[in-house]
Protein backbone atom coordinates (compact mmCIF):
# COMPACT_ATOMS: atom_id res chain seq x y z
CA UNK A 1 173.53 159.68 192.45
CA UNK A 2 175.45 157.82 194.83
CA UNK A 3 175.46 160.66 197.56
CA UNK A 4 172.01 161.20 197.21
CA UNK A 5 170.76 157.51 197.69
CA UNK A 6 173.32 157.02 200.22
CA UNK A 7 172.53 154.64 203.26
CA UNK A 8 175.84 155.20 205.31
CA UNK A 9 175.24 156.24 209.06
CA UNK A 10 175.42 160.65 209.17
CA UNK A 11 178.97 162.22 209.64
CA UNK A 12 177.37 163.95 212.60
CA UNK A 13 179.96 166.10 213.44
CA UNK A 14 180.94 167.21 209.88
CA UNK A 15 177.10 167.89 209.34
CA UNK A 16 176.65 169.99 212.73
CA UNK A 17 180.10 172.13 211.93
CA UNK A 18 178.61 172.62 208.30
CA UNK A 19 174.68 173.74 209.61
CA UNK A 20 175.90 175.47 212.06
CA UNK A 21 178.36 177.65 209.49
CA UNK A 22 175.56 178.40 207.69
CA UNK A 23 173.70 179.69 210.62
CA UNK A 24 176.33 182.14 211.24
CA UNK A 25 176.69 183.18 207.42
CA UNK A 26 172.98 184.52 208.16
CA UNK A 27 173.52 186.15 211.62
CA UNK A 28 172.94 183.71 214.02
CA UNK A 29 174.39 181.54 216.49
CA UNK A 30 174.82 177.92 216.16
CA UNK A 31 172.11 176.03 217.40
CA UNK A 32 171.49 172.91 219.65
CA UNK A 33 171.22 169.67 217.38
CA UNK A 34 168.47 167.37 217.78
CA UNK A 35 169.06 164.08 216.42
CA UNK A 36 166.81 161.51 215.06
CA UNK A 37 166.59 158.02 213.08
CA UNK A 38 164.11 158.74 210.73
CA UNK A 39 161.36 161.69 209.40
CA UNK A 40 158.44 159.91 211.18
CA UNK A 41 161.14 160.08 214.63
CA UNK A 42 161.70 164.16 213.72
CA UNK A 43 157.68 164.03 213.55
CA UNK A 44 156.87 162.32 216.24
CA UNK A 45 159.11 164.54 218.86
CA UNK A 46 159.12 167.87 219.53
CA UNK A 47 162.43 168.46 221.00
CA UNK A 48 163.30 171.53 224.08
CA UNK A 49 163.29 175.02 222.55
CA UNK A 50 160.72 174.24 219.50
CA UNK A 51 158.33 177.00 219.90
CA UNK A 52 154.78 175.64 220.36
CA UNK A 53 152.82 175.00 217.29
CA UNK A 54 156.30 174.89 214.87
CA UNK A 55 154.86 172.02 212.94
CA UNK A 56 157.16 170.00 210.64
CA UNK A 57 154.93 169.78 207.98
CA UNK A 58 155.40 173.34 207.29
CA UNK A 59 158.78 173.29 207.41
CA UNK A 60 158.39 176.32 204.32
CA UNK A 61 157.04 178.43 206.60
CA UNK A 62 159.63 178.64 208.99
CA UNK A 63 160.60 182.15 209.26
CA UNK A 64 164.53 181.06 209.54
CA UNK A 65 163.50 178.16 206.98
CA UNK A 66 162.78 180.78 204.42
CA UNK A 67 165.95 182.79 204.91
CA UNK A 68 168.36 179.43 203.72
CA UNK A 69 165.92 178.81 200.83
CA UNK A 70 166.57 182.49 199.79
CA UNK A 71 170.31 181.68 201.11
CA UNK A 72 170.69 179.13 198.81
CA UNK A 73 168.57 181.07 195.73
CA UNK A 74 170.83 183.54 195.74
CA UNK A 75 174.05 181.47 195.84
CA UNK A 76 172.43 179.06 192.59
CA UNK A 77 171.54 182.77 191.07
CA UNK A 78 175.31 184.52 191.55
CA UNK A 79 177.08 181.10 190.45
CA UNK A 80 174.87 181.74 186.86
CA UNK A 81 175.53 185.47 186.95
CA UNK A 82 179.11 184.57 187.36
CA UNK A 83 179.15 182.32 184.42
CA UNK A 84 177.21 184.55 181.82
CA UNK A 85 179.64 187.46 182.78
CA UNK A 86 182.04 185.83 182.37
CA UNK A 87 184.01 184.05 179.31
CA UNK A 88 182.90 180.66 180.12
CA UNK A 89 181.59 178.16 177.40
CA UNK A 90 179.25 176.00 178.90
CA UNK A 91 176.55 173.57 177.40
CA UNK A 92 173.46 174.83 179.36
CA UNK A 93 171.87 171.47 178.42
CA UNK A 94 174.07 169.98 181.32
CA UNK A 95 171.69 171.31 183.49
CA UNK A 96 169.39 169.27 182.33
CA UNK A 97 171.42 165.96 182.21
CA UNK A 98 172.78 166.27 185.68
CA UNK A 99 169.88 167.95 187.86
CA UNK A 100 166.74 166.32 186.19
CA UNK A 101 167.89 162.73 186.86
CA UNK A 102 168.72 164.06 190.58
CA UNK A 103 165.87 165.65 191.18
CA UNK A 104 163.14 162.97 189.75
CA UNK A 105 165.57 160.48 191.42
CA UNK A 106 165.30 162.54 195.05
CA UNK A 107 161.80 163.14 194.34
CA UNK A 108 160.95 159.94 193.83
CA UNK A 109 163.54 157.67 196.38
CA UNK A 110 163.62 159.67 199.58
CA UNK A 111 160.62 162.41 199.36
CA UNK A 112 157.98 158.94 199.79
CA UNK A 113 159.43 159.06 203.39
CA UNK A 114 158.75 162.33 204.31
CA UNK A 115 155.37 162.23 202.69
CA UNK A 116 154.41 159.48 204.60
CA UNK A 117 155.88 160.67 207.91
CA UNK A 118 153.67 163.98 207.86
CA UNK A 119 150.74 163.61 210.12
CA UNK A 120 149.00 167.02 208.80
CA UNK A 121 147.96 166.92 205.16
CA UNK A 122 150.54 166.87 202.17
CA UNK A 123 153.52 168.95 202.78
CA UNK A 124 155.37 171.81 200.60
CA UNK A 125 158.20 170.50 199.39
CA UNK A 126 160.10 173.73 198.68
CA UNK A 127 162.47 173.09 201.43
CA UNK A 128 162.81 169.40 200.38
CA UNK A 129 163.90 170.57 197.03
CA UNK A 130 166.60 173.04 198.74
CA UNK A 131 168.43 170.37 200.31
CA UNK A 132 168.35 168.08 197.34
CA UNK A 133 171.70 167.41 195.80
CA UNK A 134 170.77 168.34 192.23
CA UNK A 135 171.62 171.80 192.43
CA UNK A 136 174.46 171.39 193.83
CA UNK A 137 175.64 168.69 191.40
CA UNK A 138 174.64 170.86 188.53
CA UNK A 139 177.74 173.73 190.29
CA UNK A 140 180.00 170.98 190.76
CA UNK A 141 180.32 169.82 187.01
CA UNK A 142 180.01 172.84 186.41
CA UNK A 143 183.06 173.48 187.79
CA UNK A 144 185.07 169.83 186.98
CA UNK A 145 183.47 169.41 183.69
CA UNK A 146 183.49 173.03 182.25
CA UNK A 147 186.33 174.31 183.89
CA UNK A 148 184.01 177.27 185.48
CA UNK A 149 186.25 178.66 188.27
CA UNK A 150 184.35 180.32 190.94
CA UNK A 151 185.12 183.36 193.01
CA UNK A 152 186.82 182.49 196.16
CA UNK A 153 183.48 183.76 198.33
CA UNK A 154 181.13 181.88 196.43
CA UNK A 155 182.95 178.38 196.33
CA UNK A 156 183.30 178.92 199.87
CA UNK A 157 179.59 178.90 200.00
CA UNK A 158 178.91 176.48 197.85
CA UNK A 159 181.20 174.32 199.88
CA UNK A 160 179.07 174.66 202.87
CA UNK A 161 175.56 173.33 201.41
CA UNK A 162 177.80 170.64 199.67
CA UNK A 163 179.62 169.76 203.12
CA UNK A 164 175.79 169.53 204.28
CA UNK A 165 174.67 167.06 202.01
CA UNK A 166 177.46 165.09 201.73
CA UNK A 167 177.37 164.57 205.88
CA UNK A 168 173.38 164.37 206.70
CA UNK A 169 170.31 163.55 205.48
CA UNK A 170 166.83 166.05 206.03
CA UNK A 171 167.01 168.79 208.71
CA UNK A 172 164.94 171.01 210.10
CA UNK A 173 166.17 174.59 211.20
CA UNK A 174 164.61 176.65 214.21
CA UNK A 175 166.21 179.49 215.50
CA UNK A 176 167.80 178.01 218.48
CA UNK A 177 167.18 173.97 217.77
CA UNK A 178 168.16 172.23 214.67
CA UNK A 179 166.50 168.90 213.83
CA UNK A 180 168.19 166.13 211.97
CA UNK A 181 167.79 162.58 210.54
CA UNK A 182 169.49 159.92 210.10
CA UNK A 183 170.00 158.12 206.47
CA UNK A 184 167.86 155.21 205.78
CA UNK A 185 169.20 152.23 206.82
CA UNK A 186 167.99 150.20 203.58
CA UNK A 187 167.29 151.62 200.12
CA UNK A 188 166.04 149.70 197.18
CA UNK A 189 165.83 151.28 193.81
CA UNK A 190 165.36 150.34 190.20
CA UNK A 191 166.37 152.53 187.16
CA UNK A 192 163.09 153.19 184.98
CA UNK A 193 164.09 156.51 183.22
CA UNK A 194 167.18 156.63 179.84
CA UNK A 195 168.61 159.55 181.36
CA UNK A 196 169.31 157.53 184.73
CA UNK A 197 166.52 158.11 186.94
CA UNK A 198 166.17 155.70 189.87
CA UNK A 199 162.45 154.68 191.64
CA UNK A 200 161.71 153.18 194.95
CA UNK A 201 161.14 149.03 194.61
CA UNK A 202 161.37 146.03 196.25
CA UNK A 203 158.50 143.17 196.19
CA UNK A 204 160.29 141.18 199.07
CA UNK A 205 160.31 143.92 201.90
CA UNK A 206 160.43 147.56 202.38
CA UNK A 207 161.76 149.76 199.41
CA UNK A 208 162.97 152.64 202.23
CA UNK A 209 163.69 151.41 205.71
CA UNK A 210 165.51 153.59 208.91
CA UNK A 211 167.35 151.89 211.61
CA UNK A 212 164.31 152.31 213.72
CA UNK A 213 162.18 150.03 211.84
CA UNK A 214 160.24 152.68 210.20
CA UNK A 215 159.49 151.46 206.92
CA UNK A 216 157.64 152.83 203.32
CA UNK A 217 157.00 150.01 201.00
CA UNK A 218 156.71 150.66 197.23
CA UNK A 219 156.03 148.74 193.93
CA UNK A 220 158.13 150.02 190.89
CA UNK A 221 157.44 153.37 192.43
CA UNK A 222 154.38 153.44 193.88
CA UNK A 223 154.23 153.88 197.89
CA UNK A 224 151.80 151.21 199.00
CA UNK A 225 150.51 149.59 202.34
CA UNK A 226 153.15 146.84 203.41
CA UNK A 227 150.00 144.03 202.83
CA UNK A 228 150.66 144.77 198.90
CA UNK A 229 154.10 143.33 199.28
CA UNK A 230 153.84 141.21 202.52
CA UNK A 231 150.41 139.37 202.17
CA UNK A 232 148.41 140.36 199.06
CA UNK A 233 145.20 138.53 199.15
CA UNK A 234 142.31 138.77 196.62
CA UNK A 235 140.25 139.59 199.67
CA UNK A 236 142.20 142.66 200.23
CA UNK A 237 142.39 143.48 196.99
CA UNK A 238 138.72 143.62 196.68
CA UNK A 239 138.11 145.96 200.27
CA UNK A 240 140.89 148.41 198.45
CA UNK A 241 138.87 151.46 197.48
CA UNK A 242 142.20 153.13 195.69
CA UNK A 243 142.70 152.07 192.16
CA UNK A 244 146.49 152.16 192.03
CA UNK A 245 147.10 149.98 195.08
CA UNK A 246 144.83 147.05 193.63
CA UNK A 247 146.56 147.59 190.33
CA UNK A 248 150.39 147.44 192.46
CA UNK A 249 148.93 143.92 194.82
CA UNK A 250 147.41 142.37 191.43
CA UNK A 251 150.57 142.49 189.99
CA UNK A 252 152.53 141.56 193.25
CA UNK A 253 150.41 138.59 192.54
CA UNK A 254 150.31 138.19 189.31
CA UNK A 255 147.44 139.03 187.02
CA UNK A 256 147.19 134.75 185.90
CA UNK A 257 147.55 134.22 189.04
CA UNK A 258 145.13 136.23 190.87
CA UNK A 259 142.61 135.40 188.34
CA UNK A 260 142.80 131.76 189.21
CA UNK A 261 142.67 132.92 193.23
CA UNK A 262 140.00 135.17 192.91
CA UNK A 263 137.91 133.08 190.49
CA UNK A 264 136.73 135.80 188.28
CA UNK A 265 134.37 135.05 185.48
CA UNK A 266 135.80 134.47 182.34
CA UNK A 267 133.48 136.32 179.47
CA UNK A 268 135.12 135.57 176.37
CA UNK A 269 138.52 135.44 174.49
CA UNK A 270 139.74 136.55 171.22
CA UNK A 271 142.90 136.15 169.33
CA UNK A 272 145.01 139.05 169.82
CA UNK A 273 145.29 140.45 166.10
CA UNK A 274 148.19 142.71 167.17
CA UNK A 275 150.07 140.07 169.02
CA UNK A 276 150.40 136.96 166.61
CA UNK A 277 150.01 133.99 168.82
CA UNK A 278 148.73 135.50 172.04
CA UNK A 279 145.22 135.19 173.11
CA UNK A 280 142.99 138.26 174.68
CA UNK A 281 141.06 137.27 177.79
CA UNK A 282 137.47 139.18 179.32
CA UNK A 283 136.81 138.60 182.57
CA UNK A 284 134.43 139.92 185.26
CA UNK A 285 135.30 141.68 188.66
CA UNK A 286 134.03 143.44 191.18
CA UNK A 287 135.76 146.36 191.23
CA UNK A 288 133.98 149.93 190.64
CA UNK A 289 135.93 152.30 188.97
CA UNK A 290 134.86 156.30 188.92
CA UNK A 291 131.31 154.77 189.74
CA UNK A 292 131.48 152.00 187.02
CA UNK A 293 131.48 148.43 186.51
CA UNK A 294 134.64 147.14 185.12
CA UNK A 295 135.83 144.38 183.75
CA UNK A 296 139.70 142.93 183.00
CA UNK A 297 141.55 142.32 179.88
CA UNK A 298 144.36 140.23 180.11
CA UNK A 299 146.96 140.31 177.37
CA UNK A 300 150.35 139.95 176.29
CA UNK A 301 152.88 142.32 175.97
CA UNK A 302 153.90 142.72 172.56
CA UNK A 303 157.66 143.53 173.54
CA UNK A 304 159.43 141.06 175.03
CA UNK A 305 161.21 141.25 178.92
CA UNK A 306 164.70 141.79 179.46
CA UNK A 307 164.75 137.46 180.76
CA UNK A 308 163.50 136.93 177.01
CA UNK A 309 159.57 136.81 178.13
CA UNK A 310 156.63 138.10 177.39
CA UNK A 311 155.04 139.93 180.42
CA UNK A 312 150.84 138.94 180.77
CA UNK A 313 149.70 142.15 182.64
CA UNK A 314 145.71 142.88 183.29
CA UNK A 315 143.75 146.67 181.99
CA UNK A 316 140.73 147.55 183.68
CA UNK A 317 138.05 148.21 180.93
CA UNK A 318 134.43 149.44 181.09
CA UNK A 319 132.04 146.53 182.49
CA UNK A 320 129.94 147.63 179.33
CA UNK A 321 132.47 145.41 177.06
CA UNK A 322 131.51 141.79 176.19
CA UNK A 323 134.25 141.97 173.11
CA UNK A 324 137.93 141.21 174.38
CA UNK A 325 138.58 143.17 170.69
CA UNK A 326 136.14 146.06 171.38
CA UNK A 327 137.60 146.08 174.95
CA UNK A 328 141.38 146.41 173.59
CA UNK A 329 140.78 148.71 170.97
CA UNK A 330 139.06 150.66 173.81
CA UNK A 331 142.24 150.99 175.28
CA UNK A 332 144.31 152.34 172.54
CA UNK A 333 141.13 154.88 172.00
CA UNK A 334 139.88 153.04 168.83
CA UNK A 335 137.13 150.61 167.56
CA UNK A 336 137.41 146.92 168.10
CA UNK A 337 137.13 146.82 163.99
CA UNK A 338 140.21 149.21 164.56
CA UNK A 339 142.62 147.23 166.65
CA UNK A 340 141.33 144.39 164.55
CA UNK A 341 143.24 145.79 161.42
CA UNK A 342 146.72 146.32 163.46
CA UNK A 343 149.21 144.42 162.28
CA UNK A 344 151.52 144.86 165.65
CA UNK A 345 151.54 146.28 168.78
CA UNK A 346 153.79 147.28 171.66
């Protein structure tokens, strides 16, 4: 996990000697390396010997792109075939333990950046998923925890995407010009997941930040506009036509809070029958949901915060509601004279 969420400068030379092995593994010569600081740099430039119209966004359809994902495929494939052949014991369900929490972690930490550096759509991600550590963490304890010893020819190849990874960050390969980024600079992450998955967050700054300045902000894993974290303002938070960002800035706030600021209506409250003690709270807004009204419960959370506190948090209900009980049993997909019968909730 470490090596993947790493923010040390690149080993530039180790990561050029390793790319450029790999180039001659497939039949070609090295190529020239084009450095950058960060994905929206490698996007932005379009470095000497780049043929015309050899967009980054579709990196997967590179034709020599497509020859180190098959590369790579067939190395992950012979490592298996190597292991069922032979007399080796090994828990497949490693697998899942050490490439999952990689992969959602990767997915999650350092893809963000790359999404929001592409200037042309949403990209594929195959290549992305190629250069991702997982895989290659999944062969290593293979090796160090099973005791799977590979054929000289094979670790020898493994070594070289490992050498990679362990040196560099994303990179781009063209037939004669390689592109390359830099690490971020900053890289704040939270663990959400039990098997050890890691998310982008920060509420005080940038979650993902190169040395450049370029920057992707994100709440508890959401990428959003740097005014969420910077400068929420119920004015902005009403002129946001994407659910998920108002949600993310409300919360930056603080759903109390940015009641009192925004002065919403309050319709009517109602003891929360499945949260002895806590209150349930209607109130009016003027956000339009899927073409609806809405209005906003706020309640309690009926598990209590790792600081020993119980965390008020706001649900966006049909503007049809005038029962906080009808409203919360709405939620849980059952009557209001159903969640009044509940003798606890979560």
């Amino acid at each position: 996990m470490g090596r993947s969420l790493s923010t040390r400068p690149a080993d530039r030379p180790a990561a050029e000697a390793a790319i450029s092995a790999l180039y001659r593994h497939i039949g070609l010569s090295p190529p020239r390396f084009h450095w950058v600081t960060s994905p929206a740099a490698a996007f932005a430039t379009v470095p000497a010997g780049l043929p015309p119209g050899r967009l980054l966004e579709r990196v997967d359809e590179w034709p020599l792109a497509k020859r180190f994902i098959e590369l790579r495929d067939r190395l992950y494939g012979a490592v298996h075939a190597h292991i069922r052949g032979g007399q080796h014991k090994v828990d497949w369900r490693m697998r899942d333990e050490v490439c999952q929490p990689l992969l959602g972690t990767t997915s999650r930490c350092l893809l963000p950046a790359v999404r929001r550096a592409h200037n042309v759509g949403s990209p594929t991600e195959v290549w992305y998923r190629t250069l991702c550590v997982s895989w290659i963490a999944h062969c290593d304890a293979l090796r160090q925890v099973a005791g799977v010893e590979l054929p000289a020819e094979l670790s020898k190849r493994l070594g070289l995407w490992t050498a990679v990874a362990a040196a560099s960050h994303w990179w781009w390969p063209s037939e004669h010009v390689c592109v390359v980024s830099e690490r971020p600079a900053e890289l704040h992450t939270e663990a959400w997941a039990q098997n050890g998955e890691r998310r982008p967050h920060r509420d005080d700054g940038p979650a993902i930040q190169y040395a450049d300045g370029w920057a992707v902000h994100a709440w508890h894993g959401t990428v959003v506009p740097s005014w969420v974290i910077d400068d929420p303002t119920p004015e902005r938070i009403s002129a946001e036509p994407n659910a998920e960002v108002r949600r993310c800035a409300i919360e930056r706030i603080g759903w109390p809070a940015y009641i009192a600021k925004a002065g919403l209506r309050l319709v009517a409250t109602a003891p929360d029958p499945g949260n002895a003690g806590s209150e349930l709270r209607l109130y009016d807004t003027a956000f339009i949901d899927r073409g609806r009204t809405t209005r906003v419960l706020l309640a309690v959370n009926g598990s209590v915060e790792r600081d020993g506190h119980r965390r008020q948090y706001g649900l966006l209900v049909p503007g049809s509601f005038d029962d906080p009980l009808a409203a919360a049993g709405w939620t849980y997909g059952l009557s209001g004279e159903q969640y009044a019968q509940l003798l606890r909730r979560t």
